[in-house]
PDB file of N, CA and C in Angstrom:
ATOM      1  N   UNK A   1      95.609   5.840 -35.895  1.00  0.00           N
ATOM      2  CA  UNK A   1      96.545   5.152 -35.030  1.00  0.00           C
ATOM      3  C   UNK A   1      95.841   3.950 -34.398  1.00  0.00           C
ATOM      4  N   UNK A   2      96.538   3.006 -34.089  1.00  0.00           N
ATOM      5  CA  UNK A   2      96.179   1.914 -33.464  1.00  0.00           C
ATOM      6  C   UNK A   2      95.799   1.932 -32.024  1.00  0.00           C
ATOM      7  N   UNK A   3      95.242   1.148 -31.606  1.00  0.00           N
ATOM      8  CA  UNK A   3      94.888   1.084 -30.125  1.00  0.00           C
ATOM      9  C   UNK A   3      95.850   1.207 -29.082  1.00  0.00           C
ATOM     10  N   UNK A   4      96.678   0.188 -29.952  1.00  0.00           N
ATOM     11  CA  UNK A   4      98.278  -0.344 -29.080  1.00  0.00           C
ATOM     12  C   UNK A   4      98.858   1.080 -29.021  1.00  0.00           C
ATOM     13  N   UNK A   5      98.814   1.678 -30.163  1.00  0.00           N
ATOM     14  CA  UNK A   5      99.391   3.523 -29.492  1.00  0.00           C
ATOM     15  C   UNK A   5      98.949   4.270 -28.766  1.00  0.00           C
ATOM     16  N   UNK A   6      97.462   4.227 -28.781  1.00  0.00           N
ATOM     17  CA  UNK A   6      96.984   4.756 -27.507  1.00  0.00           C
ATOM     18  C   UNK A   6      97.316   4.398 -25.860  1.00  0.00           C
ATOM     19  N   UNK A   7      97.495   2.781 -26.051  1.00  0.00           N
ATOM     20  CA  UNK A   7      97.288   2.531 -25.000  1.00  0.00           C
ATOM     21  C   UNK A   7      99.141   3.043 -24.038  1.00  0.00           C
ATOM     22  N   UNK A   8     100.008   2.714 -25.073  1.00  0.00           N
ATOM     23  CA  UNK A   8     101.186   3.594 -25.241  1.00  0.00           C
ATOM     24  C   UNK A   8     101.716   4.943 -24.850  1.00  0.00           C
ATOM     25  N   UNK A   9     100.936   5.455 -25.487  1.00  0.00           N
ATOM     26  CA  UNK A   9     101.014   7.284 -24.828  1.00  0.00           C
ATOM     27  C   UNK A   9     100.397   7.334 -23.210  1.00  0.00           C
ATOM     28  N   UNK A  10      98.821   6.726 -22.973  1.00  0.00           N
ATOM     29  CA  UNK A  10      98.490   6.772 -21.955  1.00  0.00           C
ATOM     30  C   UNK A  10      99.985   5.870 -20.712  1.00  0.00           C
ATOM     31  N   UNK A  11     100.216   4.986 -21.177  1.00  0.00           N
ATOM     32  CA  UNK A  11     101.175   4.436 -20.355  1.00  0.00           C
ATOM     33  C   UNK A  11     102.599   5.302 -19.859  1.00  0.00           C
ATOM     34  N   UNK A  12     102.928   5.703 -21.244  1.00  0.00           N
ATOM     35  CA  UNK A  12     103.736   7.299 -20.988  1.00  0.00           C
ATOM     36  C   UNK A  12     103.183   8.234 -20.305  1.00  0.00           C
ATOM     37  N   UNK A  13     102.370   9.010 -20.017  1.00  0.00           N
ATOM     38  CA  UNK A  13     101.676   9.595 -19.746  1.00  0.00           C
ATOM     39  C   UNK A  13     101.375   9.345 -17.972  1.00  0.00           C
ATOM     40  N   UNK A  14     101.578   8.261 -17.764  1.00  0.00           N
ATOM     41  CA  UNK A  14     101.336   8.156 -16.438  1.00  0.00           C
ATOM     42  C   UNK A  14     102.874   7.623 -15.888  1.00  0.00           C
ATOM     43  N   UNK A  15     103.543   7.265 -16.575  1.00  0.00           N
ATOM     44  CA  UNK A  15     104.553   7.114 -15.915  1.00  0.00           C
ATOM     45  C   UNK A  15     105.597   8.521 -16.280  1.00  0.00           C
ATOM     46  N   UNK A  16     105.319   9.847 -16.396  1.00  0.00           N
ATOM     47  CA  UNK A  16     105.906  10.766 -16.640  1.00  0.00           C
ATOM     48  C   UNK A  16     105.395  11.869 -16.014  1.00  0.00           C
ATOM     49  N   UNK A  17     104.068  11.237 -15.922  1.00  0.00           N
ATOM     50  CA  UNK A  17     103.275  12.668 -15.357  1.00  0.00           C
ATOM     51  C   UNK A  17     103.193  13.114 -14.011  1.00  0.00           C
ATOM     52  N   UNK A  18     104.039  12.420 -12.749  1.00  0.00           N
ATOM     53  CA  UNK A  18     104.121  12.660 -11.761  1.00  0.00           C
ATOM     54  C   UNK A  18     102.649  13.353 -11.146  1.00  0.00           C
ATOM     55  N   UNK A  19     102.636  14.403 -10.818  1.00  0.00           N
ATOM     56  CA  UNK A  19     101.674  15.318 -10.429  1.00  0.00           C
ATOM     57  C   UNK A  19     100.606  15.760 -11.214  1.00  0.00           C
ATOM     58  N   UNK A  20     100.926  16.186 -12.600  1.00  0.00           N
ATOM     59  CA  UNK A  20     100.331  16.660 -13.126  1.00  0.00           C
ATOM     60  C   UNK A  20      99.239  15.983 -13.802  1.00  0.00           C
ATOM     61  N   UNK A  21      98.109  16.436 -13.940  1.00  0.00           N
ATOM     62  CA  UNK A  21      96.758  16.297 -14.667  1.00  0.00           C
ATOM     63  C   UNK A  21      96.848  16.294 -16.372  1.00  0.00           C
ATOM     64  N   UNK A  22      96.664  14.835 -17.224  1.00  0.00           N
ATOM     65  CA  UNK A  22      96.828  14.871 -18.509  1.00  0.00           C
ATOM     66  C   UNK A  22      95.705  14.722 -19.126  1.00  0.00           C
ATOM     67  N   UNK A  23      95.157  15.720 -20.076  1.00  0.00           N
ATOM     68  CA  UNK A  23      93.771  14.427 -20.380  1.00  0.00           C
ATOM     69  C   UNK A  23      94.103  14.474 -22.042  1.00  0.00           C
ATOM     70  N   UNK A  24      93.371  13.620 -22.648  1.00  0.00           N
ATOM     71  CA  UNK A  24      93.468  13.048 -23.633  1.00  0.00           C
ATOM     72  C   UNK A  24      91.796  13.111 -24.311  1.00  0.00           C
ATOM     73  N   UNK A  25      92.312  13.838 -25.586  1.00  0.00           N
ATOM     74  CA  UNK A  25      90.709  14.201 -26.780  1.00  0.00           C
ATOM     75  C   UNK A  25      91.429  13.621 -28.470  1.00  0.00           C
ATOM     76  N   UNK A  26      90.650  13.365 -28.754  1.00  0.00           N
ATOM     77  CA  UNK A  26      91.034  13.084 -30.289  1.00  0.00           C
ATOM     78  C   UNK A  26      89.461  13.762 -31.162  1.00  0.00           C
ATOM     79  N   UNK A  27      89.205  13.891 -32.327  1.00  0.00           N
ATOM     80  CA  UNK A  27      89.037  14.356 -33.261  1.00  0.00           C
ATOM     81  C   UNK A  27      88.795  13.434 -34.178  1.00  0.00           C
ATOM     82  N   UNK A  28      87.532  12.448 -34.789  1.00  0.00           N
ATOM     83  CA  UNK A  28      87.436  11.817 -35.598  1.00  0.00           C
ATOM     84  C   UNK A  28      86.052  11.480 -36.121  1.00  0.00           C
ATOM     85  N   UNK A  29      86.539  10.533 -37.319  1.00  0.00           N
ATOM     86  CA  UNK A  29      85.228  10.368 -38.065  1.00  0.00           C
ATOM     87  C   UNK A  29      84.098   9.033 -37.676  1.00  0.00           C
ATOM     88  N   UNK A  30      85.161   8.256 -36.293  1.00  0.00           N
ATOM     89  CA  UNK A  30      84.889   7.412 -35.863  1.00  0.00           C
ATOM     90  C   UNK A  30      84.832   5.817 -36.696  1.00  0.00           C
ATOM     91  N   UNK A  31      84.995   5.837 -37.701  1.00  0.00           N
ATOM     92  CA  UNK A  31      84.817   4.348 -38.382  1.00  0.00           C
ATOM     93  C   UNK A  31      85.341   3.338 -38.381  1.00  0.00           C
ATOM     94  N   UNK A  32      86.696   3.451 -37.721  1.00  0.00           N
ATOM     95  CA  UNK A  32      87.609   2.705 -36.974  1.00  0.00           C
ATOM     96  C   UNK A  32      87.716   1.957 -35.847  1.00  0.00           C
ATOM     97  N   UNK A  33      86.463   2.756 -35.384  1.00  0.00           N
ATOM     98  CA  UNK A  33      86.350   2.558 -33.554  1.00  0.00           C
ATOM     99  C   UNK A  33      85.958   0.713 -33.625  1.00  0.00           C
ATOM    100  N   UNK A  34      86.038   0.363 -32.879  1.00  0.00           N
ATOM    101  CA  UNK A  34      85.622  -1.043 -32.133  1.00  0.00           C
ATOM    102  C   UNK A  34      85.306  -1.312 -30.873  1.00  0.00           C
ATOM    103  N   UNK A  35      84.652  -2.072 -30.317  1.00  0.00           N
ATOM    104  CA  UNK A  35      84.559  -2.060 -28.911  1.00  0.00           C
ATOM    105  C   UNK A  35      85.406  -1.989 -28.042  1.00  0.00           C
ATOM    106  N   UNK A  36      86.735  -2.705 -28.208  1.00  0.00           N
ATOM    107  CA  UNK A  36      87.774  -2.576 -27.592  1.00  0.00           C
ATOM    108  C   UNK A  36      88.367  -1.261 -27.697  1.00  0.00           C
ATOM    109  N   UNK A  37      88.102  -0.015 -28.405  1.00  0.00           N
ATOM    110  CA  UNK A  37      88.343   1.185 -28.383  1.00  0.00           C
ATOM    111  C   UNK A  37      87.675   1.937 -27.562  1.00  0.00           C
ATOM    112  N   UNK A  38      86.444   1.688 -27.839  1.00  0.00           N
ATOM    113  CA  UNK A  38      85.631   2.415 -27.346  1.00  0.00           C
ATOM    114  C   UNK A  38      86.098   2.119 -25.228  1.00  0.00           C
ATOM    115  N   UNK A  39      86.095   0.981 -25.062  1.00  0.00           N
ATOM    116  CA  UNK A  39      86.021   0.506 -23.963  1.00  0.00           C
ATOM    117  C   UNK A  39      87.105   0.838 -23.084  1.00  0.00           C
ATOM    118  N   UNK A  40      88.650   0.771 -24.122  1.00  0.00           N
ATOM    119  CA  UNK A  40      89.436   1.420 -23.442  1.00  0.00           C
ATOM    120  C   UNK A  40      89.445   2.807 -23.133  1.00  0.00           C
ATOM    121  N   UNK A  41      88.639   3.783 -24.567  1.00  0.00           N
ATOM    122  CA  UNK A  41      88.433   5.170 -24.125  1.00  0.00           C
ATOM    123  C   UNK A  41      87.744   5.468 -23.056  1.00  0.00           C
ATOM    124  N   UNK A  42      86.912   4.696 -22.390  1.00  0.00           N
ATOM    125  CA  UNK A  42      85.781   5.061 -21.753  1.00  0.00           C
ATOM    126  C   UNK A  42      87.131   4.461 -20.462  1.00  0.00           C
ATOM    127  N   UNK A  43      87.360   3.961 -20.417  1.00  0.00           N
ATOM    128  CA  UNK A  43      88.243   3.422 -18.922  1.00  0.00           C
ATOM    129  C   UNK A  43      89.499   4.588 -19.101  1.00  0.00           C
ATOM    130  N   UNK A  44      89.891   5.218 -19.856  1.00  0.00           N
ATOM    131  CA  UNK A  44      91.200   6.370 -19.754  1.00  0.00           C
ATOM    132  C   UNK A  44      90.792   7.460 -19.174  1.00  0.00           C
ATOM    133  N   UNK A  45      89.033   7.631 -19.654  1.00  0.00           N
ATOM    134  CA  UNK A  45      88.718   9.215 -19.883  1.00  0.00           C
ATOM    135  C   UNK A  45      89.041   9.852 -20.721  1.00  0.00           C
ATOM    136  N   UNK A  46      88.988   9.136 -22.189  1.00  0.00           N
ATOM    137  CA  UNK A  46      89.220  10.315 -23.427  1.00  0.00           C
ATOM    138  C   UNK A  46      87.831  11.157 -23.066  1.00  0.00           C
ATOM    139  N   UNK A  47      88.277  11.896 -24.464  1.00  0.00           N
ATOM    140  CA  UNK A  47      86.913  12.680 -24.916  1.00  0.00           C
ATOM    141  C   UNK A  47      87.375  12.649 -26.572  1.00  0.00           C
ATOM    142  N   UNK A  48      86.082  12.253 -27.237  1.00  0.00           N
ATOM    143  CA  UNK A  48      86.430  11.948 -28.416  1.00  0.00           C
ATOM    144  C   UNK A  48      84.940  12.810 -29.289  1.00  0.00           C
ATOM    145  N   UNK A  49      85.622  13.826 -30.257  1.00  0.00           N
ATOM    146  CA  UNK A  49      84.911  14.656 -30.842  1.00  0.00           C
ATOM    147  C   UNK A  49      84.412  13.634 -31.800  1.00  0.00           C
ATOM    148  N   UNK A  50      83.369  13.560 -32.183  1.00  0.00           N
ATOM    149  CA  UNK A  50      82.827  13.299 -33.651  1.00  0.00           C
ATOM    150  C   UNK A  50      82.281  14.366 -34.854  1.00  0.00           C
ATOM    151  N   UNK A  51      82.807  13.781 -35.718  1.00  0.00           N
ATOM    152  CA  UNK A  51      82.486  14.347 -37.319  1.00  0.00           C
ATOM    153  C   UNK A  51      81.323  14.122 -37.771  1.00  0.00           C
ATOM    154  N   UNK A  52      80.505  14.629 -37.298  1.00  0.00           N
ATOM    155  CA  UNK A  52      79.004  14.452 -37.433  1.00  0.00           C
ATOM    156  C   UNK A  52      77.791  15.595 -38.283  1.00  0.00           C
ATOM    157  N   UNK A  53      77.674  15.305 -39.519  1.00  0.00           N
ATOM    158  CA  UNK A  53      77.094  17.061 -39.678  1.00  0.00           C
ATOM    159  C   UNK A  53      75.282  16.885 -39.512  1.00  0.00           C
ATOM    160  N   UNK A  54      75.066  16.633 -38.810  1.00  0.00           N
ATOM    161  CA  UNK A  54      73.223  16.770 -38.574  1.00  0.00           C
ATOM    162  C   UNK A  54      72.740  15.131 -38.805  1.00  0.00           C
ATOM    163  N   UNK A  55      71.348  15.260 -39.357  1.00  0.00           N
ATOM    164  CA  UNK A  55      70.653  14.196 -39.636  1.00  0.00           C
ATOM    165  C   UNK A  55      71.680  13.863 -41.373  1.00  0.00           C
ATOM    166  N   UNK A  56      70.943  12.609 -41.257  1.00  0.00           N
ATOM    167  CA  UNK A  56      71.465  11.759 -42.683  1.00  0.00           C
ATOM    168  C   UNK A  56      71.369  12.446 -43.537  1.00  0.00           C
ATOM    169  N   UNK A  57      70.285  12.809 -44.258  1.00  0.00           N
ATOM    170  CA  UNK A  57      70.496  13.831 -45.639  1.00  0.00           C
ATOM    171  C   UNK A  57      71.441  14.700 -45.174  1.00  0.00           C
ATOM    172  N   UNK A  58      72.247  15.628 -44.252  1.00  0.00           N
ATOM    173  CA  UNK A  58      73.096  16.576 -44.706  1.00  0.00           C
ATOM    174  C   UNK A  58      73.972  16.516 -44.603  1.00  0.00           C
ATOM    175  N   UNK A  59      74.331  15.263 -43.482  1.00  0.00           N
ATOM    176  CA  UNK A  59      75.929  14.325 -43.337  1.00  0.00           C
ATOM    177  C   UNK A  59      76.209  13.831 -44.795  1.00  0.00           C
ATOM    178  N   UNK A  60      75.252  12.915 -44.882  1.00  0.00           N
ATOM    179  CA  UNK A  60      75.821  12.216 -46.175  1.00  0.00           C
ATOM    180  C   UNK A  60      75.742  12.926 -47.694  1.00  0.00           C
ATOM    181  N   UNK A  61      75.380  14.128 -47.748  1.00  0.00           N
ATOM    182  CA  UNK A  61      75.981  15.195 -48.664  1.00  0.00           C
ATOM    183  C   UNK A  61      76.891  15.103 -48.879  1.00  0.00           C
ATOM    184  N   UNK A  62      78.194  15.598 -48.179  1.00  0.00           N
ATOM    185  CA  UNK A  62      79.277  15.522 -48.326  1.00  0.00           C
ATOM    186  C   UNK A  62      80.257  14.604 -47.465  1.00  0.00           C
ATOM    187  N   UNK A  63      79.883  13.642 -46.757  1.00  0.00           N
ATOM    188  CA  UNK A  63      80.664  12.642 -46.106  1.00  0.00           C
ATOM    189  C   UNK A  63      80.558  11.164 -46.881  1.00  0.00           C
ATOM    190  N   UNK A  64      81.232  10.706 -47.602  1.00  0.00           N
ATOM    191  CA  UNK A  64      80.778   9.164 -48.039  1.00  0.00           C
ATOM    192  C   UNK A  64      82.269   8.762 -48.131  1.00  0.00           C
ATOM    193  N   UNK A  65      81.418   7.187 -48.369  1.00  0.00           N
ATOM    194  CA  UNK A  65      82.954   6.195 -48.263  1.00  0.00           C
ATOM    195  C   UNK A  65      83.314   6.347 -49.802  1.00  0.00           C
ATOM    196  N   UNK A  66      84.110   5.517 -50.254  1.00  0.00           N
ATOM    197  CA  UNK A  66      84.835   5.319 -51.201  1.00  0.00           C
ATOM    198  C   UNK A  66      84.077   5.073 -52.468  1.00  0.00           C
ATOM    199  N   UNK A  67      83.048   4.104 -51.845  1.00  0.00           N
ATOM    200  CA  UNK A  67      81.814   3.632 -52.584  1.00  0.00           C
ATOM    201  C   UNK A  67      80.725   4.210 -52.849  1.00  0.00           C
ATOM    202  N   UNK A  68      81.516   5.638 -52.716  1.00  0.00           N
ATOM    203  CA  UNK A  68      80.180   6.794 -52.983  1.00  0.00           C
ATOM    204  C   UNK A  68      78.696   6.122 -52.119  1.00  0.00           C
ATOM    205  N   UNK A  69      78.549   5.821 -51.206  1.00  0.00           N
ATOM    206  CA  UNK A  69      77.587   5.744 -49.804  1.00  0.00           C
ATOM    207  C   UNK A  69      77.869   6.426 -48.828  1.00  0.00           C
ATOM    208  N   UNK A  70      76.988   6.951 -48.195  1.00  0.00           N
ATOM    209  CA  UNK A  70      76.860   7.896 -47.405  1.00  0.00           C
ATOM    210  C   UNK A  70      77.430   7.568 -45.778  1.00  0.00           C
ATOM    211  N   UNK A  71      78.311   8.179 -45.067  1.00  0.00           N
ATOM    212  CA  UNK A  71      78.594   7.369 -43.974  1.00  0.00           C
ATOM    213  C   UNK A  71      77.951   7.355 -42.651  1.00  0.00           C
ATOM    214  N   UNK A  72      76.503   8.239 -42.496  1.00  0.00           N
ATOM    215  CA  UNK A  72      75.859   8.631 -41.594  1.00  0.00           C
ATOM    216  C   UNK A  72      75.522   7.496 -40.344  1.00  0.00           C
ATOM    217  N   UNK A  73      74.972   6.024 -41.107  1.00  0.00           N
ATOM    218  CA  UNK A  73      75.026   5.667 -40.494  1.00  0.00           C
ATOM    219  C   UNK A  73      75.893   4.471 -39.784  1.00  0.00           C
ATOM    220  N   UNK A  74      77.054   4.795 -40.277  1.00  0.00           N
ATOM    221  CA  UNK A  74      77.939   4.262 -39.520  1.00  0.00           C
ATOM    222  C   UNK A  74      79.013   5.054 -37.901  1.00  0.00           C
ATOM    223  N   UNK A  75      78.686   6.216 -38.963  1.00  0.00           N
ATOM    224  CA  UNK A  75      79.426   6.995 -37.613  1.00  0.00           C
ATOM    225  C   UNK A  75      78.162   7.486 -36.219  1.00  0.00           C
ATOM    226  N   UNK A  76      77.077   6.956 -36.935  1.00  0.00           N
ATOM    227  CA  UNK A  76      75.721   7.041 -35.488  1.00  0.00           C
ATOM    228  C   UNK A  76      75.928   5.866 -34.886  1.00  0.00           C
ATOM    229  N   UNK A  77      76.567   5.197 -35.695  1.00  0.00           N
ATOM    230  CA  UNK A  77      76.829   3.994 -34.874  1.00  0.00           C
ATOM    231  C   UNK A  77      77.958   3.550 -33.771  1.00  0.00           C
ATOM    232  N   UNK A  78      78.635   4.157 -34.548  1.00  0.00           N
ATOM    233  CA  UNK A  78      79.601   4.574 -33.298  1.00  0.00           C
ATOM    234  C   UNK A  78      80.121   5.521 -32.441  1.00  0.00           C
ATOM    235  N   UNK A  79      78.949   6.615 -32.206  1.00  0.00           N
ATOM    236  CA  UNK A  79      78.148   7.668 -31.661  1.00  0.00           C
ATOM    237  C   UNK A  79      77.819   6.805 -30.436  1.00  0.00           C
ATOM    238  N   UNK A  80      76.812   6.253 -30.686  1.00  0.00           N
ATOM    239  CA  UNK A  80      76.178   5.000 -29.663  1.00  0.00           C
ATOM    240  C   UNK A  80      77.152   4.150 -29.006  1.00  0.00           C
ATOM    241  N   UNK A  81      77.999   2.994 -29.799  1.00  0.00           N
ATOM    242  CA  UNK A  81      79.369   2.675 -29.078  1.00  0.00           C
ATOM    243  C   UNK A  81      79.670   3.469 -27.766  1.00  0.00           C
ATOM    244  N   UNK A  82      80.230   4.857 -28.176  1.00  0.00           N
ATOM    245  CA  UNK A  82      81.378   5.492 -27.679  1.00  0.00           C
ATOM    246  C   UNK A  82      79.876   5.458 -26.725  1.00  0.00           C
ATOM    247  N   UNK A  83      78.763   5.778 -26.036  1.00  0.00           N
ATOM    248  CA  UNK A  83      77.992   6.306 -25.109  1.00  0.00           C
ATOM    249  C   UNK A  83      77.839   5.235 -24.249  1.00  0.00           C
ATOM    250  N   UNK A  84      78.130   3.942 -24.849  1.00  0.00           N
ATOM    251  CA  UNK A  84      77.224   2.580 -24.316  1.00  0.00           C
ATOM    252  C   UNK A  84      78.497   2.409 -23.206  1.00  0.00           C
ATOM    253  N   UNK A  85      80.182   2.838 -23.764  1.00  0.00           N
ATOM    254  CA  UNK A  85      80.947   2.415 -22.879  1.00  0.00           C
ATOM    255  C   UNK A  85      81.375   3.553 -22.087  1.00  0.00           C
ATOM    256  N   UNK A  86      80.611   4.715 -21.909  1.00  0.00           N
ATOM    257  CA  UNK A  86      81.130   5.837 -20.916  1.00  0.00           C
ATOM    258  C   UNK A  86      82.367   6.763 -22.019  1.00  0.00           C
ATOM    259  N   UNK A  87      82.245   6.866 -23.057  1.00  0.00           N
ATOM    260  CA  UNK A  87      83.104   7.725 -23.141  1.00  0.00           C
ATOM    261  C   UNK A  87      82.361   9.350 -23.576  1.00  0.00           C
ATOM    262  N   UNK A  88      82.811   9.779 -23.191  1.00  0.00           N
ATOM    263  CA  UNK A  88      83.031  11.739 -22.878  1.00  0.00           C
ATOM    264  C   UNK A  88      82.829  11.738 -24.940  1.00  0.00           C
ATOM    265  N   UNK A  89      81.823  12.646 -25.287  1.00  0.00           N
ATOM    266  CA  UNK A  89      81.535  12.824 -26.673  1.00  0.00           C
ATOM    267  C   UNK A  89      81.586  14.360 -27.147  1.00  0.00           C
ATOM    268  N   UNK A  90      81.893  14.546 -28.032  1.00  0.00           N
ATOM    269  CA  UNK A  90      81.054  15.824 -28.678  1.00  0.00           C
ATOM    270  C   UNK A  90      80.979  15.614 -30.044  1.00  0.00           C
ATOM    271  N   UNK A  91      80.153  16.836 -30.411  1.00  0.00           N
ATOM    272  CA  UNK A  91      80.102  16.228 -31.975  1.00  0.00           C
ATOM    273  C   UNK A  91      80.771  17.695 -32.751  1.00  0.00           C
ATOM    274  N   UNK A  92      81.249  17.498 -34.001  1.00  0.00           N
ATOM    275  CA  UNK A  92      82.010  18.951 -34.775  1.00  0.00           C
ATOM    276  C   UNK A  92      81.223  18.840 -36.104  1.00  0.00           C
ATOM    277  N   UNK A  93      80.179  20.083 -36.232  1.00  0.00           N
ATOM    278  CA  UNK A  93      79.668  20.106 -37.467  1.00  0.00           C
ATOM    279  C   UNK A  93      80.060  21.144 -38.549  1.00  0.00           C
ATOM    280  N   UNK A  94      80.609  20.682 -39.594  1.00  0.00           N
ATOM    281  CA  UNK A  94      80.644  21.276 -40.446  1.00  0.00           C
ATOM    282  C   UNK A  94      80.213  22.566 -41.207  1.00  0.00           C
ATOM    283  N   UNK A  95      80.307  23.425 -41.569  1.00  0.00           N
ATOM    284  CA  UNK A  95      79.450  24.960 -42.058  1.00  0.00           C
ATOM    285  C   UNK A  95      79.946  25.681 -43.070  1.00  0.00           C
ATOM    286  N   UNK A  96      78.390  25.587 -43.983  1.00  0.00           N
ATOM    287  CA  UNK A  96      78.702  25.808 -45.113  1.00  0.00           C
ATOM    288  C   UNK A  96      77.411  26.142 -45.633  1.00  0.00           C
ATOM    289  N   UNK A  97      77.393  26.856 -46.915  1.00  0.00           N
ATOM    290  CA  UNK A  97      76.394  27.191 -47.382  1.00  0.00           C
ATOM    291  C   UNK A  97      75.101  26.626 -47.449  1.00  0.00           C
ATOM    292  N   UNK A  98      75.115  25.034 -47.822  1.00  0.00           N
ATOM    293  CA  UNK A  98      74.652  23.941 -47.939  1.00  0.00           C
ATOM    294  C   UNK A  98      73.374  23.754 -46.494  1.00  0.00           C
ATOM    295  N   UNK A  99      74.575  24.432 -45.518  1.00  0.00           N
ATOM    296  CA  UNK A  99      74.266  23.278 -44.215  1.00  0.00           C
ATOM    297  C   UNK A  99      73.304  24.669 -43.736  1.00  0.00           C
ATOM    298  N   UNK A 100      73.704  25.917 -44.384  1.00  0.00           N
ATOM    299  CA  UNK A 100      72.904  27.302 -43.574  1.00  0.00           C
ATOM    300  C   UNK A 100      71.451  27.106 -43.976  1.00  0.00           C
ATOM    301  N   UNK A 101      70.915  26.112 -44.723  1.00  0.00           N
ATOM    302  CA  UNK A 101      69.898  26.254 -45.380  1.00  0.00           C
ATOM    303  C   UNK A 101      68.401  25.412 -44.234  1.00  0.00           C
ATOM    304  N   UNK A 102      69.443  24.523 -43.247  1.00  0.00           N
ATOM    305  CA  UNK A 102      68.894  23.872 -42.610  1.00  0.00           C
ATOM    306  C   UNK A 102      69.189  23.996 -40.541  1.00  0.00           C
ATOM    307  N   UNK A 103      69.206  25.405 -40.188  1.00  0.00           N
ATOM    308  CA  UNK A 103      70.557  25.516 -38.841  1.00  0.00           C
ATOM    309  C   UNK A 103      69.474  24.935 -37.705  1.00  0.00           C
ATOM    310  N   UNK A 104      68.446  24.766 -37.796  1.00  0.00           N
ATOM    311  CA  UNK A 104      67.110  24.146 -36.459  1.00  0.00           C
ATOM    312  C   UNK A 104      67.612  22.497 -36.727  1.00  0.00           C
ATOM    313  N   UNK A 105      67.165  22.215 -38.053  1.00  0.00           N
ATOM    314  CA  UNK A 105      67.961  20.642 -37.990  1.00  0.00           C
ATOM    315  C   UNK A 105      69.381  20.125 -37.786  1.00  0.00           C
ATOM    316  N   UNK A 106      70.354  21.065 -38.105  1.00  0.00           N
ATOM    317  CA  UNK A 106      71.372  20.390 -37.921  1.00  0.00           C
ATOM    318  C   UNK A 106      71.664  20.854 -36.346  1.00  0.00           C
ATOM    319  N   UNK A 107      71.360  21.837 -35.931  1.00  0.00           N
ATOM    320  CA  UNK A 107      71.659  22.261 -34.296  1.00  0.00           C
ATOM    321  C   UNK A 107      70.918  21.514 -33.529  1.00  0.00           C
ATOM    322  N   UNK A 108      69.564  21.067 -33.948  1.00  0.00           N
ATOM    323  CA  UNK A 108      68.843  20.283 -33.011  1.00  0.00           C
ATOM    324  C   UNK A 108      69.038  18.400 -33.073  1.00  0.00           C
ATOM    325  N   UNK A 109      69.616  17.900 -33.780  1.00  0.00           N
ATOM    326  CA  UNK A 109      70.117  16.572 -33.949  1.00  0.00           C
ATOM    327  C   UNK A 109      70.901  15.986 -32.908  1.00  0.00           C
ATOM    328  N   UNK A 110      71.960  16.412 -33.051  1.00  0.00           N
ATOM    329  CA  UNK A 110      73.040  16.299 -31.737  1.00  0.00           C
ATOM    330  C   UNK A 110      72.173  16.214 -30.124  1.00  0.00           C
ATOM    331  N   UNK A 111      71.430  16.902 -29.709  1.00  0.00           N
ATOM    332  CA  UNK A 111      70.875  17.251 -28.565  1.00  0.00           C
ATOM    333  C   UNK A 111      70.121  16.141 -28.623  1.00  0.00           C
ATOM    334  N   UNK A 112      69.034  15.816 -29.539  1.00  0.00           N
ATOM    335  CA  UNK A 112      68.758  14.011 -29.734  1.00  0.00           C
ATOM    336  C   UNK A 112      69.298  13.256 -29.260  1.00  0.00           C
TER     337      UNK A 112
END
């Protein structure tokens, strides 16, 4: 979704919400993000999960673009973004056979 929808719902959102407390999380792979995303997330108070599975070798296992390249470091990149402008993070790692082979590296990355 576009920015302009975000900024949309939040506008709904406050003009509906009288009293009540709304917050707002999304779920992504981040590659979309831009500063102006990031900047507005960080001024709403999202919280925005990232799709992150460990260090580079085990992300880019099974995460790549189109161009068969690995997307690790693009979504660290906008890991960093989302931190530089205050927005609320977590990261969602993946689990799988693959990834059991390595659980000190991929659990200890994130905390990095």
């Amino acid at each position: 979704m576009s920015l302009d929808f975000f900024k949309q719902a939040v506008y709904l959102q406050n003009w509906f919400s009288r009293v009540q407390i709304i917050s707002n999380s999304l779920q992504t792979y981040g590659l979309l993000l831009d500063k102006k995303c990031a900047q507005y997330f960080g001024e709403n108070n999202f919280l925005l999960g990232l799709s992150l599975d460990g260090p580079q070798r085990t992300h880019d296992r099974y995460r790549k673009h189109k161009n068969s390249q690995g997307s690790w470091l693009n979504v660290v990149e906008r890991a960093k973004l989302l931190l530089d402008f205050g927005v609320e993070t977590n990261v969602s790692v993946m689990v799988n056979n693959y990834f059991s082979l390595f659980p000190e590296e991929i659990y200890g990355f994130p905390k990095e």
